[in-house]
N, C-alpha and C. Protein backbone atom coordinates (compact mmCIF):
# COMPACT_ATOMS: atom_id res chain seq x y z
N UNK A 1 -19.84 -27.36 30.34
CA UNK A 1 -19.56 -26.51 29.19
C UNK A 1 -18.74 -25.32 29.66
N UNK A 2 -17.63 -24.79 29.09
CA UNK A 2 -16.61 -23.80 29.11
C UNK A 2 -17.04 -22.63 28.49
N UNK A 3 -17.19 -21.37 28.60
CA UNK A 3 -17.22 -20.37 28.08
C UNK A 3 -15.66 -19.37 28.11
N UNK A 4 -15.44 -18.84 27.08
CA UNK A 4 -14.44 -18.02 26.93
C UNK A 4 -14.50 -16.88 26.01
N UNK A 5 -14.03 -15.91 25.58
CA UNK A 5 -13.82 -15.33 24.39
C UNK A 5 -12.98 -15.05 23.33
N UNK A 6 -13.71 -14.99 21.92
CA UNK A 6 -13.23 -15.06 20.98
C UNK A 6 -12.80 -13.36 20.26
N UNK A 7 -12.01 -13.44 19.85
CA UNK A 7 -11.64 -12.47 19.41
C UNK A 7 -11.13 -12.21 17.56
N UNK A 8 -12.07 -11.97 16.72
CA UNK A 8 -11.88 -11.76 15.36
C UNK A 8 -11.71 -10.12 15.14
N UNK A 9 -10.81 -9.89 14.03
CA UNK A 9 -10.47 -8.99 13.44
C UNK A 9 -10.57 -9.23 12.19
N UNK A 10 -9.83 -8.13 11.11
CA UNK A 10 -10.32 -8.41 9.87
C UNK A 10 -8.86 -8.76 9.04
N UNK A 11 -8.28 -8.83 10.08
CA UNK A 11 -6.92 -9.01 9.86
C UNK A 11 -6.72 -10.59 9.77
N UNK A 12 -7.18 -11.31 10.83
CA UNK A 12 -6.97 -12.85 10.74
C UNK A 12 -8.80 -13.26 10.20
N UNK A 13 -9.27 -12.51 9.86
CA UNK A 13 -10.99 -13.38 9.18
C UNK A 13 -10.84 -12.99 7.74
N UNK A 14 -10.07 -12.20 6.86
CA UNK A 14 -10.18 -11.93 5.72
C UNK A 14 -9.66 -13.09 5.10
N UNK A 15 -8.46 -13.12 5.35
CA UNK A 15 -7.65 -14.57 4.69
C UNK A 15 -8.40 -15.99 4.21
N UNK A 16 -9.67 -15.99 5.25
CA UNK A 16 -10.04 -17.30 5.80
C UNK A 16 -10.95 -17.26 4.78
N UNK A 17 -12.02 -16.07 4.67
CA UNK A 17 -13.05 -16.02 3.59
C UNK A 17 -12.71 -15.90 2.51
N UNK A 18 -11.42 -15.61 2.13
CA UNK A 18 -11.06 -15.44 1.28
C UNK A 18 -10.51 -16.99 -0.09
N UNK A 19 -10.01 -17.68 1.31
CA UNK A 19 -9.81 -18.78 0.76
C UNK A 19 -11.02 -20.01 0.67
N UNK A 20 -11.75 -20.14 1.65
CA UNK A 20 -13.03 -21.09 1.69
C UNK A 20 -13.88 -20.22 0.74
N UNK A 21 -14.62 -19.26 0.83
CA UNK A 21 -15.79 -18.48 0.28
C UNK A 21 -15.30 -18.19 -0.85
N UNK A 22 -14.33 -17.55 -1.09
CA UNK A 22 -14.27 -16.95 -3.24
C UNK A 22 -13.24 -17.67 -3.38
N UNK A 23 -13.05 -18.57 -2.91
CA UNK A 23 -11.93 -19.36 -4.12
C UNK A 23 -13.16 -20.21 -5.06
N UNK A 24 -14.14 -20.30 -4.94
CA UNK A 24 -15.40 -20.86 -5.95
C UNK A 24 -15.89 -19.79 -6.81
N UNK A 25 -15.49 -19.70 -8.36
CA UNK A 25 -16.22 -18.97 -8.86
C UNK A 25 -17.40 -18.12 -8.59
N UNK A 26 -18.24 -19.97 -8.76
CA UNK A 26 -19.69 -19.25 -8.98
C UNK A 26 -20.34 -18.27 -7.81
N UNK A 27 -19.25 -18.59 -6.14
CA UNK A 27 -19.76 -18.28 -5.06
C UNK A 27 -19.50 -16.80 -5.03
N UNK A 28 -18.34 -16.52 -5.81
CA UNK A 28 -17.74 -14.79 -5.62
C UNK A 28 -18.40 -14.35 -6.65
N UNK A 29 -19.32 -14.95 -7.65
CA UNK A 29 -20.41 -13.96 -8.60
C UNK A 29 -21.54 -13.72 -7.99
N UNK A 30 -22.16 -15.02 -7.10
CA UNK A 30 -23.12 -14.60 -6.53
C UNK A 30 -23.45 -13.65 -5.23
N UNK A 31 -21.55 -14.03 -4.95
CA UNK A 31 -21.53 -12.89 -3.68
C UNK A 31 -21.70 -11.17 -3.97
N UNK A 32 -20.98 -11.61 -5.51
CA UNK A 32 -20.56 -9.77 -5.95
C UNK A 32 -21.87 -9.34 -6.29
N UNK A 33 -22.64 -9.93 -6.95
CA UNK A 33 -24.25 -9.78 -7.43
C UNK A 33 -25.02 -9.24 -6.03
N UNK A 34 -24.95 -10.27 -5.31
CA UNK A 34 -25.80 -9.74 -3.73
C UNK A 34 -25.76 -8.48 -3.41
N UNK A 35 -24.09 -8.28 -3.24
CA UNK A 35 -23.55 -7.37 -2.31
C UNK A 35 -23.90 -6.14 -3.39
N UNK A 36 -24.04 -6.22 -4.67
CA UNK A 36 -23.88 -5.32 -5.67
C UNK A 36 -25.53 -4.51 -5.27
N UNK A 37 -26.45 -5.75 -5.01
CA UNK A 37 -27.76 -5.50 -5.42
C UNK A 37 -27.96 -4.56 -3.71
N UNK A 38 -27.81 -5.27 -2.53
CA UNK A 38 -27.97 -4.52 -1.49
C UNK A 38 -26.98 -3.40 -1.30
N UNK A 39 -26.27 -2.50 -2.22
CA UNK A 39 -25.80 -1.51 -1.83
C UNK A 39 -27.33 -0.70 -2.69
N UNK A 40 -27.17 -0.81 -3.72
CA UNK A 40 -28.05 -0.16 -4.57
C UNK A 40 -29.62 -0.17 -4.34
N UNK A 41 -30.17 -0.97 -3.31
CA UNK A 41 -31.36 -0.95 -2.76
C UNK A 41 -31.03 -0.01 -1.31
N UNK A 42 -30.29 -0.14 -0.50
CA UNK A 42 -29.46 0.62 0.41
C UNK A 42 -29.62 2.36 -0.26
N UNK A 43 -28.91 2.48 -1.46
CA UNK A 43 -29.02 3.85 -1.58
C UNK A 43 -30.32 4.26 -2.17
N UNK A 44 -30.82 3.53 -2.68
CA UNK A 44 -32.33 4.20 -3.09
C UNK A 44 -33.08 4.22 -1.79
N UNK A 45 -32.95 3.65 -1.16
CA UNK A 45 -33.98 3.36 0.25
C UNK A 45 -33.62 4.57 1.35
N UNK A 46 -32.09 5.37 1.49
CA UNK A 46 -31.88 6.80 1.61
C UNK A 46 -32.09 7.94 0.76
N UNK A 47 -32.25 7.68 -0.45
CA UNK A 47 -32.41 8.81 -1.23
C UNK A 47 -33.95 9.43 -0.99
């Protein structure tokens, strides 16, 4: 087995999620819902 390293940015990983992950509707409502719900548990949980 080979080991090496990988190197991601947000420059070549945005594109990628962008096209596999929200090109599905239902996946970019449930993503926006998630992400919606853990900011807003996030700020009550500092407040």
């Amino acid at each position: 087995m080979t080991t090496g390293n990988i190197k991601v940015t947000a420059e070549n990983i945005f594109p990628i999620i962008k096209k596999f992950l929200y090109s599905d509707h239902e996946i970019f409502l449930r993503e926006l819902i998630s992400n919606a719900t853990d900011a807003t548990l996030k700020l009550k949980h500092l407040s």
